[in-house]
C-alpha atoms as a PDB file:
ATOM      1  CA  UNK A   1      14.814  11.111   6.103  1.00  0.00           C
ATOM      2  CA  UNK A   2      13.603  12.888   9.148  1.00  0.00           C
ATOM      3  CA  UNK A   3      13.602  10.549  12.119  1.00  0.00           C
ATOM      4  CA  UNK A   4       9.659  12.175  13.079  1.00  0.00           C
ATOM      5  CA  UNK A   5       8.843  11.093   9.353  1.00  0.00           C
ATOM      6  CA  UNK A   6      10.051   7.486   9.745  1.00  0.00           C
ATOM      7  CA  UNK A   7       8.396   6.931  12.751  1.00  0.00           C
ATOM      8  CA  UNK A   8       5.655   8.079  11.355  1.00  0.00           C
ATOM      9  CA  UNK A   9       5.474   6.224   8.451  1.00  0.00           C
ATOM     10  CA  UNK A  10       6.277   3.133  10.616  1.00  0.00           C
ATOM     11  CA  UNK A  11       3.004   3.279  12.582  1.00  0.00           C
ATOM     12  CA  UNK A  12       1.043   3.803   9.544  1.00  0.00           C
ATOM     13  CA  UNK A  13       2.327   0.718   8.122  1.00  0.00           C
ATOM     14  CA  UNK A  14       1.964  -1.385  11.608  1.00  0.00           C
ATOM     15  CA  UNK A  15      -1.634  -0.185  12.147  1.00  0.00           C
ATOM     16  CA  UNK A  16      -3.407  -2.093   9.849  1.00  0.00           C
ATOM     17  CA  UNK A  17      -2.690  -5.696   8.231  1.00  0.00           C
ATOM     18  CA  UNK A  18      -2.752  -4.164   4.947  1.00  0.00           C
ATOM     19  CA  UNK A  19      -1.702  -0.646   4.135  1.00  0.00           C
ATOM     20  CA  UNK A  20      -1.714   0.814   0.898  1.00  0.00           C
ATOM     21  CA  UNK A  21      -0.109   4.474   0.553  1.00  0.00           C
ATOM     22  CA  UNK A  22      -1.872   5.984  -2.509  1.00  0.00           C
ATOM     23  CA  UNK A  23      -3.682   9.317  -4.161  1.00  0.00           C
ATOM     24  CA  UNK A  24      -6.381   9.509  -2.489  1.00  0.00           C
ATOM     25  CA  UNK A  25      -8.602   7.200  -0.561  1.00  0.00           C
ATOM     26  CA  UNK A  26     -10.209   4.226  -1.244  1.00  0.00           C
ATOM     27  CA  UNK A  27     -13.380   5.659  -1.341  1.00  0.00           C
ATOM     28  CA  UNK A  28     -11.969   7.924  -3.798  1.00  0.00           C
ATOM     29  CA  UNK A  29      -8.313   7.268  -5.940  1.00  0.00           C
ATOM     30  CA  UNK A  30      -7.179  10.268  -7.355  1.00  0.00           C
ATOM     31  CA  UNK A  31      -4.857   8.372 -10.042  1.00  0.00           C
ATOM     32  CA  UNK A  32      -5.184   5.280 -11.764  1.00  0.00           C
ATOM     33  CA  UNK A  33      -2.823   3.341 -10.575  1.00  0.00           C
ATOM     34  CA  UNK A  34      -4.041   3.637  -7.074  1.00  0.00           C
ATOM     35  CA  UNK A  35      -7.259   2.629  -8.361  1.00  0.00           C
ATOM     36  CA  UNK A  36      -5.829  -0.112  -9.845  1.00  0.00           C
ATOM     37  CA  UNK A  37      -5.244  -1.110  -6.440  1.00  0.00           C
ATOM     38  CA  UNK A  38      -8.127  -0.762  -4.511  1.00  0.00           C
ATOM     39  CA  UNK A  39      -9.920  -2.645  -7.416  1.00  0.00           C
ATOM     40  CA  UNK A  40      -8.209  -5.473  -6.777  1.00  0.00           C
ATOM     41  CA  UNK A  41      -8.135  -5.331  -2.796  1.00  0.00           C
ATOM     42  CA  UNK A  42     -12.136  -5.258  -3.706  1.00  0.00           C
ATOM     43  CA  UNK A  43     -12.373  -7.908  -5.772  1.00  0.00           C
ATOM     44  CA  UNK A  44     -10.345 -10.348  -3.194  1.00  0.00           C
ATOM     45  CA  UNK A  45     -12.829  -9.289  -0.452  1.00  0.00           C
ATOM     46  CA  UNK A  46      -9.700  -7.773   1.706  1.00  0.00           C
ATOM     47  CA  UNK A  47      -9.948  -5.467   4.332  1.00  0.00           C
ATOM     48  CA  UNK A  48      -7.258  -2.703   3.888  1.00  0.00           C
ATOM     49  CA  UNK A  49      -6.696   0.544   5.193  1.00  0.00           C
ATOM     50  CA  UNK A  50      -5.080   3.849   2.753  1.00  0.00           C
ATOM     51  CA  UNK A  51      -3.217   6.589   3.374  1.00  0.00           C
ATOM     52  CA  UNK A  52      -3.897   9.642   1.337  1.00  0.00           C
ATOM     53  CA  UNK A  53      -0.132  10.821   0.260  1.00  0.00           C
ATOM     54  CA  UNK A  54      -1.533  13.709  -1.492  1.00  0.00           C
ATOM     55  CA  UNK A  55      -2.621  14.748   2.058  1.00  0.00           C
ATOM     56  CA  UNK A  56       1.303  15.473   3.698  1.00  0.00           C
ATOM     57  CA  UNK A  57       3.904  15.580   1.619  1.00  0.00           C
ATOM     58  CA  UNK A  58       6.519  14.912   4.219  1.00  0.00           C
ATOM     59  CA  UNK A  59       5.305  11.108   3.901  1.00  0.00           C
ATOM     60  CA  UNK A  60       4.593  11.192   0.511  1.00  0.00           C
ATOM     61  CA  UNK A  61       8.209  11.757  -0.532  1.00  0.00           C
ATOM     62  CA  UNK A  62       9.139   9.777   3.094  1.00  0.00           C
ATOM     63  CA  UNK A  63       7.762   6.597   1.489  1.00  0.00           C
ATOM     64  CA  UNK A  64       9.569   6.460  -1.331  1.00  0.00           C
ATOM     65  CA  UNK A  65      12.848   6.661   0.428  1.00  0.00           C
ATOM     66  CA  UNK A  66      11.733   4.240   3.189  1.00  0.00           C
ATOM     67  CA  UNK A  67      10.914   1.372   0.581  1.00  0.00           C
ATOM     68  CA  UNK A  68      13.461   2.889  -1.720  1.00  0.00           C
ATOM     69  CA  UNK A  69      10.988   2.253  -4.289  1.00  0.00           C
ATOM     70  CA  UNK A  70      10.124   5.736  -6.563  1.00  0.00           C
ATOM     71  CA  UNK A  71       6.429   5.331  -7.215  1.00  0.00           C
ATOM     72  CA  UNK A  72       2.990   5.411  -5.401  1.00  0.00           C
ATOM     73  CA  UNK A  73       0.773   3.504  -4.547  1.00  0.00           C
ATOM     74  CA  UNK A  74       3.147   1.476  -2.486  1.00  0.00           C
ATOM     75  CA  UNK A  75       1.615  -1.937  -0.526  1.00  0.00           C
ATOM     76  CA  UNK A  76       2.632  -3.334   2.931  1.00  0.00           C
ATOM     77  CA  UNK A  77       1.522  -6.596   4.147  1.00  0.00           C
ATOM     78  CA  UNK A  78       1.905  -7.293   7.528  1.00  0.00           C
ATOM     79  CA  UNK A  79       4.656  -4.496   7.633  1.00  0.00           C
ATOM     80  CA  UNK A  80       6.276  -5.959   4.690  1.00  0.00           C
ATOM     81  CA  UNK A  81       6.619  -4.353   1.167  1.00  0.00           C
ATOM     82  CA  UNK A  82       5.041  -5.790  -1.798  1.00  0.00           C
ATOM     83  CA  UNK A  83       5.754  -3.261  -4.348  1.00  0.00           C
ATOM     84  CA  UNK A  84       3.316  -1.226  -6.537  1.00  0.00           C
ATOM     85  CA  UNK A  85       0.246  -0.835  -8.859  1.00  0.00           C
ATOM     86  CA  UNK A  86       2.149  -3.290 -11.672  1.00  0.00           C
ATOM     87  CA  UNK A  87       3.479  -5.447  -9.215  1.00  0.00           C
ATOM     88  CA  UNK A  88       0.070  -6.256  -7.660  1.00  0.00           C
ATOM     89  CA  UNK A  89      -1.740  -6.452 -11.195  1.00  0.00           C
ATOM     90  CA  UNK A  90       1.207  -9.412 -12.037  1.00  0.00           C
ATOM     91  CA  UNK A  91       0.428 -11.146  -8.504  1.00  0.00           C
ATOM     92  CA  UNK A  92      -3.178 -10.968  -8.750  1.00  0.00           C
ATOM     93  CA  UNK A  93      -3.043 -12.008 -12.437  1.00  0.00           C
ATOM     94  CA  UNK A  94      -0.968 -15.504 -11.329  1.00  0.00           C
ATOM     95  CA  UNK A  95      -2.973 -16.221  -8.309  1.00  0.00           C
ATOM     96  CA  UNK A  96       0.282 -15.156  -6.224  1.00  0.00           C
ATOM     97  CA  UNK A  97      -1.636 -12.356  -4.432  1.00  0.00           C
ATOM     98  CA  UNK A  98      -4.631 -13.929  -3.051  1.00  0.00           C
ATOM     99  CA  UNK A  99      -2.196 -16.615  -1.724  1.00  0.00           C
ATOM    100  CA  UNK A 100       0.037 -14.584  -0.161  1.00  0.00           C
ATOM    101  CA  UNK A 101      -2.678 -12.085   1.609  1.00  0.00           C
ATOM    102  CA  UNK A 102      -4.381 -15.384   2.904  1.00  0.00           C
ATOM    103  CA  UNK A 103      -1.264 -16.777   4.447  1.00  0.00           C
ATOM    104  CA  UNK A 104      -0.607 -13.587   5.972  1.00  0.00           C
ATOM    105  CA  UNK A 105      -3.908 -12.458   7.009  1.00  0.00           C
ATOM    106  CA  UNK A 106      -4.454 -15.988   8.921  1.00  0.00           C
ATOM    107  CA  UNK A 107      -1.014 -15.957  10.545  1.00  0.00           C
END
């Protein structure tokens, strides 16, 4: 990956709490699975920023190879990596997620 790229990507995911890289923008997912997301950011009452990957494609592939995970929407708490759309719908679905966003949010 390009050095310029991964520093990049790095101060996306350090500028807010919670960063979700997605299609789209919050306001407006351009896939499912990203909506999947924000639906469930929503309906925990969490204050997250996006990042439209559809908008540069240098991150959009970037990300993948920085989390080494091959999908989007990709999730980063507190500069750490959750995982995806399925992995969030599991985590919200046990309870896990609102949990672990507290604990980080208040720390």
């Amino acid at each position: 990956m390009d050095p310029n790229t991964k520093t990049r990507i790095e101060e996306l995911i350090n500028s807010s709490p919670i960063m979700v890289f997605m299609k789209g923008t919050k306001l407006m997912p351009q896939c499912g699975f990203s909506n999947n997301v924000v639906q469930i950011l929503n309906a925990l009452g969490i204050s997250f920023e996006t990042f439209d990957v559809l908008s540069d494609m240098d991150i959009r592939e970037g990300i993948k190879d920085y989390s080494n995970w091959p999908t989007i929407p990709q999730i980063y708490v507190k500069g750490e990596f959750i995982g995806g759309s399925d992995i969030l719908i599991e985590m919200y679905n046990s309870g896990e997620l609102r949990e672990k966003l507290e604990i980080a949010l208040a720390s």
